[in-house]
Protein backbone atom coordinates (compact mmCIF):
# COMPACT_ATOMS: atom_id res chain seq x y z
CA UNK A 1 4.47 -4.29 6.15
CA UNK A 2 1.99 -5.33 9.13
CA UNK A 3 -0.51 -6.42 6.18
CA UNK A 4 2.19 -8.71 5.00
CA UNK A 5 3.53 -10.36 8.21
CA UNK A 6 -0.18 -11.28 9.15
CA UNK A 7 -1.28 -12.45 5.70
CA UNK A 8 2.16 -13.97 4.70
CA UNK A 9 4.33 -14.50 7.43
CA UNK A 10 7.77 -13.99 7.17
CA UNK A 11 9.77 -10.66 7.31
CA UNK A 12 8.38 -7.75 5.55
CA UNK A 13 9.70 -3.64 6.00
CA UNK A 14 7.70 -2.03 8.33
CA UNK A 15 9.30 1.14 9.04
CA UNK A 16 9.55 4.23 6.62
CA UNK A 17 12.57 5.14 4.53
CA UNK A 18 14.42 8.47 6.54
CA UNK A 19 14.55 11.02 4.07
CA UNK A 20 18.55 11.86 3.73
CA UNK A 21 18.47 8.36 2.17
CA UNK A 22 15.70 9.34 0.16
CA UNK A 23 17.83 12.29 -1.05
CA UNK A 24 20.98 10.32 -1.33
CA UNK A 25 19.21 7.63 -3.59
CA UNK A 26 17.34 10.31 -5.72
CA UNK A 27 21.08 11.00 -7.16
CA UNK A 28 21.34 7.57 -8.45
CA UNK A 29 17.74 8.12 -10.10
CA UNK A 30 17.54 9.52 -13.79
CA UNK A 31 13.93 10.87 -13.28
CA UNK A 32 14.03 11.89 -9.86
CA UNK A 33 15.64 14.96 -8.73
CA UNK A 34 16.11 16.91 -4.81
CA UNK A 35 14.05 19.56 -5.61
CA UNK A 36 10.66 17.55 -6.54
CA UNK A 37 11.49 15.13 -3.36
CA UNK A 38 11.67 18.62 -1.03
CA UNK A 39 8.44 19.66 -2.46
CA UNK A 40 6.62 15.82 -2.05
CA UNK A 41 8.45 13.78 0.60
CA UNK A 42 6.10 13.75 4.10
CA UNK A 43 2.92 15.05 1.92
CA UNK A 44 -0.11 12.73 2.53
CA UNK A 45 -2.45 12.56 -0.26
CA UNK A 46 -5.65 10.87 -0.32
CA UNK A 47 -8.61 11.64 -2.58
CA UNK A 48 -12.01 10.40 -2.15
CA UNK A 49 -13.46 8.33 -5.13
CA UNK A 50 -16.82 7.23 -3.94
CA UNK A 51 -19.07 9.02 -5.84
CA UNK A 52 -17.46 7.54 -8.51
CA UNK A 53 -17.63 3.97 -7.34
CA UNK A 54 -21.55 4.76 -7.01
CA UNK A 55 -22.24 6.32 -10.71
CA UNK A 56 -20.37 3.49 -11.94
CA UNK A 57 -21.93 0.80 -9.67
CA UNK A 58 -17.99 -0.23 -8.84
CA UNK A 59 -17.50 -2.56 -5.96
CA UNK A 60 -14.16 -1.53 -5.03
CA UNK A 61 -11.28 -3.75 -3.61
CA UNK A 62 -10.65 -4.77 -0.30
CA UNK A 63 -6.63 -2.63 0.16
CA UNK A 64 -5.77 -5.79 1.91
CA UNK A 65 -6.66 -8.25 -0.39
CA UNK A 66 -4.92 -5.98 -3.20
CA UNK A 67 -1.66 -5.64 -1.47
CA UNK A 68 -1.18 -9.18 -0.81
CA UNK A 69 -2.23 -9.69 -4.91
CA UNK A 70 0.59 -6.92 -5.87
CA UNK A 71 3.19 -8.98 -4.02
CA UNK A 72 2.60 -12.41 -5.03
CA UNK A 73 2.45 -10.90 -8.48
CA UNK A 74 5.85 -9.44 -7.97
CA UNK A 75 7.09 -12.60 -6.22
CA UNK A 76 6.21 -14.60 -9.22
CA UNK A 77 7.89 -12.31 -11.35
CA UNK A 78 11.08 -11.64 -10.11
């Protein structure tokens, strides 16, 4: 959200969703189900991918730059 109000402008979500409406959406949801949100919700994953990036020779994308890209792709789409 704070990538998107300085990039963009405008009004963008900058707070997380609480979980109980996490839990109360994952009813309406046909592939999600309580007891895989128990065991994921609040778990940070990151992995590092670097070593990668250098036996490839990858340049890899700025995150800002990408997440501006995914929404005016979305944008356009919708």
């Amino acid at each position: 959200g704070q990538i998107l109000k300085l990039k963009k402008g405008g009004r963008w979500p900058t707070k997380r969703l609480p979980k109980f409406i996490a839990y109360f959406l994952a009813i309406f949801h046909p592939k999600l189900s309580i007891k895989h949100l128990k065991k994921s919700l609040g778990i940070r994953v990151s992995y590092d991918v670097e070593d990668s990036w250098a036996e490839l020779d990858i340049k890899p994308y700025d995150p800002e730059d990408t997440i501006i890209d995914s929404i005016n792709s979305i944008l356009k789409n919708t």
